[in-house]
Protein backbone atom coordinates (compact mmCIF):
# COMPACT_ATOMS: atom_id res chain seq x y z
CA UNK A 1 0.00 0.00 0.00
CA UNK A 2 1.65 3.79 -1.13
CA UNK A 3 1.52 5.63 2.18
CA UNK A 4 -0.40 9.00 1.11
CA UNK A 5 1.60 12.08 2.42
CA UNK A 6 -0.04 15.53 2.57
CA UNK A 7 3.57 17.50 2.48
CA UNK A 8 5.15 14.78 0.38
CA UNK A 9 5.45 16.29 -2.83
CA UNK A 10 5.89 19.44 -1.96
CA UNK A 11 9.73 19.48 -2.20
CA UNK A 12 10.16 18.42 -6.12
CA UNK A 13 6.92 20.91 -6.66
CA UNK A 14 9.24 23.74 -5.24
CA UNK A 15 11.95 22.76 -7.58
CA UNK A 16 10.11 22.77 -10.56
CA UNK A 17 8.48 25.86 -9.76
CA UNK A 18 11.94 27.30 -9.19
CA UNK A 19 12.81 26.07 -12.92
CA UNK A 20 10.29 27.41 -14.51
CA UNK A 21 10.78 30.44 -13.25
CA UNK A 22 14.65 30.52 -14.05
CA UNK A 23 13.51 29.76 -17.28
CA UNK A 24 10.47 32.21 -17.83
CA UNK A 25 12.19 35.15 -16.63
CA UNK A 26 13.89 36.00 -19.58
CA UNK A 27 11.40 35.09 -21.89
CA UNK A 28 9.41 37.55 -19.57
CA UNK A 29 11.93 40.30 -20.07
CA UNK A 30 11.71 40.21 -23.63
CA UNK A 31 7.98 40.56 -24.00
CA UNK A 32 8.40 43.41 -21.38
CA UNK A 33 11.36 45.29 -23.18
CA UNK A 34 9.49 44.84 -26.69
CA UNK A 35 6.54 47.06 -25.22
CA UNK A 36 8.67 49.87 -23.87
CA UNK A 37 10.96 52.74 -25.29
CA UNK A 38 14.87 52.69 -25.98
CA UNK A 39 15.50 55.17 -23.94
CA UNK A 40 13.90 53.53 -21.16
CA UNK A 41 15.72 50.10 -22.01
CA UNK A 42 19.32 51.81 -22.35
CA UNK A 43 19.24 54.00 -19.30
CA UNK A 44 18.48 50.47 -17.67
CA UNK A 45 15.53 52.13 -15.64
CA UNK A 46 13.12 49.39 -17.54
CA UNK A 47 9.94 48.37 -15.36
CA UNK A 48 9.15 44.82 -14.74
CA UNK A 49 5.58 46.05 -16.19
CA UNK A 50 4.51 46.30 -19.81
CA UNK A 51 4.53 49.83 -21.29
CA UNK A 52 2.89 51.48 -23.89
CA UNK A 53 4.79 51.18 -27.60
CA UNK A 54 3.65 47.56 -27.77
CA UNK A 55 1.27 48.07 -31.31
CA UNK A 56 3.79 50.45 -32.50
CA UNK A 57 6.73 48.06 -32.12
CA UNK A 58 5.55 44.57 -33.15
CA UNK A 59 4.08 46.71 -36.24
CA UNK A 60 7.28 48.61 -37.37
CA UNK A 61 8.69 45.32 -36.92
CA UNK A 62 6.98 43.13 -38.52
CA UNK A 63 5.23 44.74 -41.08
CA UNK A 64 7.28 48.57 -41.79
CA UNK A 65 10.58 47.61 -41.65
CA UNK A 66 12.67 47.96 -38.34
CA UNK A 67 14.58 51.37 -39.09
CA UNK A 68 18.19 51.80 -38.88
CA UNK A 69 19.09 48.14 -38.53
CA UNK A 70 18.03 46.68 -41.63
CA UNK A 71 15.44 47.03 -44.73
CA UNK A 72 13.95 44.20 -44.38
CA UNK A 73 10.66 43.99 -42.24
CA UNK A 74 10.68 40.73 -39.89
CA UNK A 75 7.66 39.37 -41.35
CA UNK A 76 9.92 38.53 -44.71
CA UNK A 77 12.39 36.68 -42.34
CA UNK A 78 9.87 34.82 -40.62
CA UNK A 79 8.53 33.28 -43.88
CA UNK A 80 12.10 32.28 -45.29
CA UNK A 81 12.60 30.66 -42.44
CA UNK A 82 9.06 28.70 -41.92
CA UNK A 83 9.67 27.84 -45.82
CA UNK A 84 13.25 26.88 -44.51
CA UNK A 85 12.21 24.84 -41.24
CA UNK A 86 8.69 22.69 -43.10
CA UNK A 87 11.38 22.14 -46.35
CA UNK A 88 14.21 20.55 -44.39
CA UNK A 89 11.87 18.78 -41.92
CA UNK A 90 9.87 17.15 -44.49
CA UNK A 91 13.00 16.22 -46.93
CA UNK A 92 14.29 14.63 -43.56
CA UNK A 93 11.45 12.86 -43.24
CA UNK A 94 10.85 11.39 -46.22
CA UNK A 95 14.44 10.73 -47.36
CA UNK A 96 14.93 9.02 -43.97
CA UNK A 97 11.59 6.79 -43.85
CA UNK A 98 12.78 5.50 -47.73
CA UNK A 99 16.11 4.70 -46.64
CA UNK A 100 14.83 2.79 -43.63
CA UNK A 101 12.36 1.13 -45.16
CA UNK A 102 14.73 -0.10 -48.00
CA UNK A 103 17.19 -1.30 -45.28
CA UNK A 104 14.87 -3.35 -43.03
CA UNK A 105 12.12 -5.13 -45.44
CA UNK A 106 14.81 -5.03 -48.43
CA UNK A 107 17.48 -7.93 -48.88
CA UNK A 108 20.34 -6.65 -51.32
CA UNK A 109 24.04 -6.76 -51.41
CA UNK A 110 25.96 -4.64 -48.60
CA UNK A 111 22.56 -3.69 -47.19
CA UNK A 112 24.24 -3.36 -43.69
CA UNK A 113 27.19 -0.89 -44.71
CA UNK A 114 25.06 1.20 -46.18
CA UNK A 115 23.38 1.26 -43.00
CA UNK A 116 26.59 2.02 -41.31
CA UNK A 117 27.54 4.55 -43.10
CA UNK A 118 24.64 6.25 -42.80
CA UNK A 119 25.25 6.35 -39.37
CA UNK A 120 29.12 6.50 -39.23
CA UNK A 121 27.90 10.21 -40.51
CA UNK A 122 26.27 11.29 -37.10
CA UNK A 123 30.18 11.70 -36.26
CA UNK A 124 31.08 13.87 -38.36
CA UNK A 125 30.13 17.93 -37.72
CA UNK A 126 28.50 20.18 -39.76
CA UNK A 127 31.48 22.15 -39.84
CA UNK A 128 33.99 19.58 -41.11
CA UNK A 129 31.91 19.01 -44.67
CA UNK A 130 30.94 23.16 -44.81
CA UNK A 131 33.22 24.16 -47.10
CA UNK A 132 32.51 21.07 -50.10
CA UNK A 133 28.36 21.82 -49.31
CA UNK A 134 28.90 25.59 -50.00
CA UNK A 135 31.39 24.74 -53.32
CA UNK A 136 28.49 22.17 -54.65
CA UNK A 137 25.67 24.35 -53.44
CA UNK A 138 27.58 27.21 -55.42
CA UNK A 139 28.86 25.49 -58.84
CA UNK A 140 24.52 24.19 -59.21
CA UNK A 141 23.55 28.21 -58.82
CA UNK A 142 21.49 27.57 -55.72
CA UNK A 143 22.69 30.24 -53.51
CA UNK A 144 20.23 32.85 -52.19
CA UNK A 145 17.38 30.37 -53.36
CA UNK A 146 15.45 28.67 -50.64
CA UNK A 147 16.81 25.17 -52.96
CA UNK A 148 20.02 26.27 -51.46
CA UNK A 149 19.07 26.80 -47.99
CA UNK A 150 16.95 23.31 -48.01
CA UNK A 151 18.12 20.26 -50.15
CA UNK A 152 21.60 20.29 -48.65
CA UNK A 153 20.71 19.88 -45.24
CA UNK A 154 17.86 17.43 -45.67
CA UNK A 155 19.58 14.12 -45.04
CA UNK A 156 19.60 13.18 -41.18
CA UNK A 157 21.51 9.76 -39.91
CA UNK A 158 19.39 10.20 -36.83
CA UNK A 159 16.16 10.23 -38.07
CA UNK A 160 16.98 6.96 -40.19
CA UNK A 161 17.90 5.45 -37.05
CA UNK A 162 14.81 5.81 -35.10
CA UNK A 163 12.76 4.54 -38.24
CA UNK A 164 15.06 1.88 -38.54
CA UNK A 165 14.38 0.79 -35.29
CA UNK A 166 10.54 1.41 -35.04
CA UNK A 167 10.64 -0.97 -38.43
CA UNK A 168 12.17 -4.01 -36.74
CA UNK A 169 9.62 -4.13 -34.22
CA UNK A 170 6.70 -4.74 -36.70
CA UNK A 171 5.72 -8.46 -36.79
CA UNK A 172 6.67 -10.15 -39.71
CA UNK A 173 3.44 -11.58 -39.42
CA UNK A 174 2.03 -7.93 -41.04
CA UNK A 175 4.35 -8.11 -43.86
CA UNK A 176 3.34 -11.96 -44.56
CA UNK A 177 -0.20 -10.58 -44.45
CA UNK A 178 0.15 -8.02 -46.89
CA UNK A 179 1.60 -9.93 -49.32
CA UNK A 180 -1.13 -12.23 -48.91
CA UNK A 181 -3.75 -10.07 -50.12
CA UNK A 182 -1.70 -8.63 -53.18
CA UNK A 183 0.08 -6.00 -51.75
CA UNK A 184 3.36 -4.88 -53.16
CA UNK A 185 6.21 -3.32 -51.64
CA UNK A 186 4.97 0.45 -52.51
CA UNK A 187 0.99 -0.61 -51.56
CA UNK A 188 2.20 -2.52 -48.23
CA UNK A 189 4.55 1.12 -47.70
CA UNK A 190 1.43 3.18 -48.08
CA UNK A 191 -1.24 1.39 -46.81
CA UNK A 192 0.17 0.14 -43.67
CA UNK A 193 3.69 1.03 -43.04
CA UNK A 194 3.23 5.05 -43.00
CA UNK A 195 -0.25 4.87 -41.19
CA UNK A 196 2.02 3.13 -38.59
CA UNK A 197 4.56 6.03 -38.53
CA UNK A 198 2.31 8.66 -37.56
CA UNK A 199 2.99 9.47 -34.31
CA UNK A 200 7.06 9.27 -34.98
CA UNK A 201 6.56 11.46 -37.95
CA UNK A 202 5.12 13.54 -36.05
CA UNK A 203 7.69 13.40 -33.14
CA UNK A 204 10.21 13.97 -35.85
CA UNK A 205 8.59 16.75 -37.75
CA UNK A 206 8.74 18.69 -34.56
CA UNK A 207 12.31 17.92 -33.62
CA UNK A 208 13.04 18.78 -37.05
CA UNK A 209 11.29 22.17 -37.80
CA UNK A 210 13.03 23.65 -34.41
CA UNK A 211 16.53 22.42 -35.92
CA UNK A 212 15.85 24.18 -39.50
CA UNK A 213 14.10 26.82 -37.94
CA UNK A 214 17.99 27.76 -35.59
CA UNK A 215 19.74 27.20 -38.25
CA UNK A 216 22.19 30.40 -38.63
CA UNK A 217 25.84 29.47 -39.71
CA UNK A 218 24.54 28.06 -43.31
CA UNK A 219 21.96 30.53 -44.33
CA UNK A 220 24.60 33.15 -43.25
CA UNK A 221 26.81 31.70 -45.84
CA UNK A 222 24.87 30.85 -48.98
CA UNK A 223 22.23 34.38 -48.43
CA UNK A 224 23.85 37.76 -49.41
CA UNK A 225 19.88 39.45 -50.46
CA UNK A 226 18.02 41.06 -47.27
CA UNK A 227 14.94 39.30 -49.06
CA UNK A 228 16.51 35.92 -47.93
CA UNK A 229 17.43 36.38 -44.67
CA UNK A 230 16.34 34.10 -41.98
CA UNK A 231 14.87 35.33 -38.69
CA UNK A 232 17.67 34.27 -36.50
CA UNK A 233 20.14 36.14 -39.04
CA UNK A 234 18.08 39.18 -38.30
CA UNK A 235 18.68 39.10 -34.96
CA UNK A 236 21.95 39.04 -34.95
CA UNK A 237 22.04 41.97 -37.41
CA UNK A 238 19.81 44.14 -35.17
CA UNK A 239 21.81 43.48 -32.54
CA UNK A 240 25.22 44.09 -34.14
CA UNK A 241 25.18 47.57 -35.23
CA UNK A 242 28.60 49.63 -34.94
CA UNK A 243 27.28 53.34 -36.17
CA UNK A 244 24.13 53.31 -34.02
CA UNK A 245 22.33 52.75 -31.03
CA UNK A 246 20.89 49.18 -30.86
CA UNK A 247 17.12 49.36 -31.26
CA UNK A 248 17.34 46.65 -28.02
CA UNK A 249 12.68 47.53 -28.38
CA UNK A 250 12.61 46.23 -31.97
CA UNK A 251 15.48 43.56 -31.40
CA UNK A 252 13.39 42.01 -28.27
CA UNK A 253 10.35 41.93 -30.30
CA UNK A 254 11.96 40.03 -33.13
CA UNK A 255 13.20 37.43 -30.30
CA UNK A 256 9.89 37.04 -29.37
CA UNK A 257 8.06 36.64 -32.74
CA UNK A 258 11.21 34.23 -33.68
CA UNK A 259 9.80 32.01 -30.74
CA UNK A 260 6.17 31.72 -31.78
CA UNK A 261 6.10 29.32 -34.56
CA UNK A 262 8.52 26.99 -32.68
CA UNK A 263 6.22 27.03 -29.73
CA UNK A 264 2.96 26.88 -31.92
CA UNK A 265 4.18 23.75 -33.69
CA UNK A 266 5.40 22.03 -30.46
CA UNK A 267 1.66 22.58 -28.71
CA UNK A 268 -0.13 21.56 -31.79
CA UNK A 269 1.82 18.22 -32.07
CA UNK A 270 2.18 17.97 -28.13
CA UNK A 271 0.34 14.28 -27.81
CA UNK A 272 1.86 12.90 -31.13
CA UNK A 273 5.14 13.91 -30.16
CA UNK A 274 5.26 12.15 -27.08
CA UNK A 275 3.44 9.63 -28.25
CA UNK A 276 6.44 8.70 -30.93
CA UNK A 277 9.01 9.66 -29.16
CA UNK A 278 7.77 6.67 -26.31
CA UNK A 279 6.81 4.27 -29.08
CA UNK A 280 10.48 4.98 -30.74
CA UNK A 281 11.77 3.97 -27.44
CA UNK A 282 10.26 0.75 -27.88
């Protein structure tokens, strides 16, 4: 019998409240500083309270254009790098639930090194093959093109791992069956093996969109047009300004809309994504 304690959890509740707050705060600060003068924010008198050049920021912002820092509004940056985030997500996906399925329900000659080096490539950094991606990515004309930004960061060792290993714990008994009532490899794929995947596509597609949508060292390199730039670029060039005063209102604001579509996605796909990421651990 679990003894029932009044007081008992009152300890790790503490804690986690403690977290959360650690964690919140800033995220607090932002919203706060987005809503208030520069002045106010450089002479480092800001109020822990929300002012009053909220509408006017998040508009000029967004939608005008942010000023002296750049020409490009934020809402451009936040749709290069959606398109960015959903294109290399979904060219993960679907490269990586291919190559999985071709190396578990697929007999053919060195099946299991091209599984290894597949995942021989987990060790090797982004920065160590940057330079060849860039030269390849430049010689095909795909720089400043959202081609550029996507199809060479699309393959993932990980994600062909964990669909690896949510393949080889379907029965064979379900493959026997499907071949049993006519259905080839591409029909049995379709019709039973993606309906399957659901909840770790799903898991995936989150984990996935929040990696595309951080991405800053290779959009930095292959995007010279302020059309192009992604969202976390244009923080950093808000923030980095040598022959004026950092707009810290409009740079605040930009952190804050750059953490809306991250957080949208992840409490849309909340269930599915814990969902797959417990059935992947089976």
């Amino acid at each position: 019998m679990v003894e029932h304690r009044r007081f008992g959890n009152l300890l790790p509740h503490l804690i986690l409240l403690a977290g959360v707050i650690v964690v919140a705060f800033p995220v607090y600060l932002a919203i706060i500083a987005s809503t208030h003068d520069n002045a106010v924010i450089a002479n480092g008198q800001m109020p822990l309270y929300p002012g009053k050049q909220a509408l006017a920021t998040y508009w000029n912002t967004l939608v005008a254009g942010t000023g002296k820092t750049t020409r490009e509004p934020v809402g451009g940056m936040m749709l290069s790098s959606f398109i960015m985030a959903v294109g290399i997500a979904l060219g993960k996906i679907a490269i990586s639930v291919i190559s999985a399925y071709a190396i578990v329900f697929f007999s053919f000659p060195f099946r299991m090194t091209a599984f290894w080096t597949i995942f021989i490539t987990l060790m090797l950094p982004v920065e160590v093959r940057i330079f060849p991606t860039y030269k390849i990515t430049s010689d095909l004309h795909m720089l400043d093109s959202y081609s550029g930004l996507i199809l060479p960061l699309i393959a993932s060792a990980t994600a062909t791992l964990l669909f690896r290993q949510f393949f080889m714990t379907i029965p064979k008994e379900l493959v026997e069956a499907s071949k049993m009532d006519g259905a080839g490899p591409i029909r049995f794929f379709f019709d039973t093996l993606l309906p399957l995947s659901v909840t770790n596509i799903a898991a995936l597609f989150v984990i996935l969109f929040i990696y595309g949508w951080n991405q800053y060292l290779w959009p930095l390199l292959i995007t010279t047009r302020d059309d192009m730039q992604t969202i976390v670029i244009g923080i950093k060039k808000i923030i980095d300004v040598h022959d004026a005063l950092t707009e810290w209102s409009v740079a605040m604001a930009t952190a804050v809309l750059a953490m809306l579509p991250p957080v949208a996605i992840v409490v849309l796909l909340q269930r599915l994504f814990v969902k797959g990421l417990i059935e992947t651990e089976k």
